[in-house]
Protein backbone atom coordinates (compact mmCIF):
# COMPACT_ATOMS: atom_id res chain seq x y z
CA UNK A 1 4.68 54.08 -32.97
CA UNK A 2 7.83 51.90 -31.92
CA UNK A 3 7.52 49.54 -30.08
CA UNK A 4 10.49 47.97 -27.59
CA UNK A 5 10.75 44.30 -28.00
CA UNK A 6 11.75 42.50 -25.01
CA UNK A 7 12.77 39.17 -23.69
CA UNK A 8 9.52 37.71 -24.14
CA UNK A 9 9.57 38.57 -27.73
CA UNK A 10 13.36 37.51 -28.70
CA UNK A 11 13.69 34.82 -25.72
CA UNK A 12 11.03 33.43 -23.46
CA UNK A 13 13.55 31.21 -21.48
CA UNK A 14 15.24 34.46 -20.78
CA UNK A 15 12.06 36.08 -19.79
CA UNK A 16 10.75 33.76 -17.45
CA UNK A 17 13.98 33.40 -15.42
CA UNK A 18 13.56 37.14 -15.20
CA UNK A 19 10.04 37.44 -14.23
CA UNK A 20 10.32 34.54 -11.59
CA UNK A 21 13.68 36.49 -10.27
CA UNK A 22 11.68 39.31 -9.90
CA UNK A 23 9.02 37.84 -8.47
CA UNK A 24 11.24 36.16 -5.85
CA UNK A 25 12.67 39.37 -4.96
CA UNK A 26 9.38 41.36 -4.50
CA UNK A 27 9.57 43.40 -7.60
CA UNK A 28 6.32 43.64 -8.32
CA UNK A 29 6.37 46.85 -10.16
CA UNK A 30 8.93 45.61 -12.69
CA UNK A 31 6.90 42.46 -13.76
CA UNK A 32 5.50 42.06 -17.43
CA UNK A 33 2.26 41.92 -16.03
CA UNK A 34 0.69 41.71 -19.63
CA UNK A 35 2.21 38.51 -20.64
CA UNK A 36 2.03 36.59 -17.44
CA UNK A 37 -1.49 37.09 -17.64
CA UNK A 38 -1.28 35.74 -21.92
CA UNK A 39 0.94 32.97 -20.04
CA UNK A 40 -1.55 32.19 -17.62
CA UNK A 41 -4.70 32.35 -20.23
CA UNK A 42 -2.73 30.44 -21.70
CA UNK A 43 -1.88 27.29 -19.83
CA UNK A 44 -5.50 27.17 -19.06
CA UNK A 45 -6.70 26.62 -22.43
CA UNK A 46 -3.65 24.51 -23.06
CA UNK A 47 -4.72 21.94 -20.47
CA UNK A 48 -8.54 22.35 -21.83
CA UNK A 49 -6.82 21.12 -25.09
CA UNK A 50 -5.53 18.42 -23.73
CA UNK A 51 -8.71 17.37 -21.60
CA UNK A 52 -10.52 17.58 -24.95
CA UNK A 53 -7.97 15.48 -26.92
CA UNK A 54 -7.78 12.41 -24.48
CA UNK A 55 -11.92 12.42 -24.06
CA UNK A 56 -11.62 12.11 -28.12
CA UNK A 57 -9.18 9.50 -27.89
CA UNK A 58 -11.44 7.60 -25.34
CA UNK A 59 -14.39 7.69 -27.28
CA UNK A 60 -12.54 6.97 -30.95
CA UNK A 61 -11.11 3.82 -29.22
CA UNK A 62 -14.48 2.74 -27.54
CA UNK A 63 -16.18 3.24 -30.85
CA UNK A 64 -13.38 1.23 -32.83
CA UNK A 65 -14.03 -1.81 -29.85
CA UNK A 66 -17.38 -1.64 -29.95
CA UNK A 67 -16.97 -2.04 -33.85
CA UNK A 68 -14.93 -4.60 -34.14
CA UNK A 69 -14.92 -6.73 -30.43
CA UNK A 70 -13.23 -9.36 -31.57
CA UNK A 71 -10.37 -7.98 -33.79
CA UNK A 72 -6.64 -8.38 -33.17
CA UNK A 73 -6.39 -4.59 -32.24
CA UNK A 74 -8.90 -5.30 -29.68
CA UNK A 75 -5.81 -5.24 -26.48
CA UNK A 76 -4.26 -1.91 -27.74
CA UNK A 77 -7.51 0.16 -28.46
CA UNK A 78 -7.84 -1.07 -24.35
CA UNK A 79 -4.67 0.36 -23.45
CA UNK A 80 -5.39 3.82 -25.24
CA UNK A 81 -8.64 3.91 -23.20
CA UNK A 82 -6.55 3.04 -20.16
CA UNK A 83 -3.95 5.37 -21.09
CA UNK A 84 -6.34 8.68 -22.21
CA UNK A 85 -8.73 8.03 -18.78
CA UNK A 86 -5.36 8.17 -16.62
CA UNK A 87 -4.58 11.12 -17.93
CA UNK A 88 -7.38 12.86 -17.77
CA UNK A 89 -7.48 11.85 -14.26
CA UNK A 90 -3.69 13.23 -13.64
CA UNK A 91 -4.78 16.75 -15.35
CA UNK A 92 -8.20 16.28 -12.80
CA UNK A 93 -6.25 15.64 -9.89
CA UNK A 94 -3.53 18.54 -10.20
CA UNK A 95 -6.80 20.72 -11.14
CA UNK A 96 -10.23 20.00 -10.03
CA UNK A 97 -11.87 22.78 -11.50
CA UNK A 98 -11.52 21.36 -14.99
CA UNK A 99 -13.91 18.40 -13.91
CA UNK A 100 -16.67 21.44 -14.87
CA UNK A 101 -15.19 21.65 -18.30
CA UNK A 102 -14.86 17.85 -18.91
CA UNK A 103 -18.44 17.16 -17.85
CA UNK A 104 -19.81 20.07 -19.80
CA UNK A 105 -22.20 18.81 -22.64
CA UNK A 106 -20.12 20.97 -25.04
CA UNK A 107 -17.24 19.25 -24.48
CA UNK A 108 -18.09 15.69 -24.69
CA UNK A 109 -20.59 16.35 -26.88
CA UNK A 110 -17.68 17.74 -29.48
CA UNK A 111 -15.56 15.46 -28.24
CA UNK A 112 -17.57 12.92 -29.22
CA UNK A 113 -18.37 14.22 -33.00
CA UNK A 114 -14.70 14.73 -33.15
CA UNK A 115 -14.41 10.71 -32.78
CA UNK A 116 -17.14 9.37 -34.54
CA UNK A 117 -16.00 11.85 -37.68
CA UNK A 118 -12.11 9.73 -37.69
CA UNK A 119 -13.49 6.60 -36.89
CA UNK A 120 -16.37 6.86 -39.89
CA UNK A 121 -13.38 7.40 -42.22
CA UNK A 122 -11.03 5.17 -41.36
CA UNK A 123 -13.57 2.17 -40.96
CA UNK A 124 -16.12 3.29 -43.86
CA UNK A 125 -18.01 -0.75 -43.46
CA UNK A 126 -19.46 0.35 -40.36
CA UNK A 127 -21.08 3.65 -38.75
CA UNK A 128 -20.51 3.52 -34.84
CA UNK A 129 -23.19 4.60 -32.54
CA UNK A 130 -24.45 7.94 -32.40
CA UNK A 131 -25.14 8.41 -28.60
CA UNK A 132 -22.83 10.73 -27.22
CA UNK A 133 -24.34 10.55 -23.79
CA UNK A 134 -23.33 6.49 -23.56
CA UNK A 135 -20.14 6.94 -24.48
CA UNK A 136 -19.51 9.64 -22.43
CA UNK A 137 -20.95 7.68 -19.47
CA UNK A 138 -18.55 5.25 -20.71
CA UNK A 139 -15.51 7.38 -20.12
CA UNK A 140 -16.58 8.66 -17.13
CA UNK A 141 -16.23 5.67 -15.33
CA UNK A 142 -12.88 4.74 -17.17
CA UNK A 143 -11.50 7.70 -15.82
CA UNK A 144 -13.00 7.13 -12.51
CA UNK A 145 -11.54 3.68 -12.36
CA UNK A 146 -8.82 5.03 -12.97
CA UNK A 147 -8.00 7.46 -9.89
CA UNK A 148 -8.45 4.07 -7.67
């Protein structure tokens, strides 16, 4: 069986110039219907990525400031809280529906094991806490804070 390669497969600059032009123009029939929907999938599961990996970074900086409150790298583990709950809120605001994904117990709930694995290696004097659910409440309100 051959198969023809085509833009998508040799240049995807190339091929999404092309499908947008042919979108524009009404050429439905002509679109690579196939891999606009892989796009699509895609992006999706990109931004749940990306939700996923700032909730992490949250809680791995809340643990490492509850740890250590009084340490010098108390102001920057502040600004990565500051910095993950904005955007979270940015991907929340130009998508709402991912609000269900964020406050799905899977997600924080890996989120969370994700964190507390780094920060148990990197600071082996100390075990942070295992509640999930506080820290999560935690970030919740960081991120609510900050979409004021």
């Amino acid at each position: 069986m051959i198969t023809m390669r085509t833009a998508y497969d040799t240049d995807f600059a190339q091929w999404t110039s092309e499908q947008s032009q042919l979108l524009r123009a009404g050429h439905f029939d002509q679109l690579d219907v196939e891999h606009i929907i892989e796009e699509l999938d895609g992006l999706k599961n990109s931004e749940r990525r990306e939700i996923l990996h700032r909730l992490q970074t949250m809680i791995e900086h809340m643990m490492k400031r509850d740890l250590f409150p009084t340490d010098d790298s108390l102001r920057g583990w502040n600004v990565t809280i500051r910095r993950s709950a904005r955007e979270i809120a940015d991907l929340l605001g130009t998508s709402p529906s991912f609000i269900q994904y964020l406050t799905a117990e899977a997600t924080w709930t890996k989120a969370f094991r994700n964190a507390r694995e780094i920060v148990m290696i990197e600071y082996t004097s100390k075990k942070p806490d295992d509640d999930a659910k506080r820290y999560f409440d935690a970030a919740m309100r960081e991120i609510e804070a900050a979409t004021d």
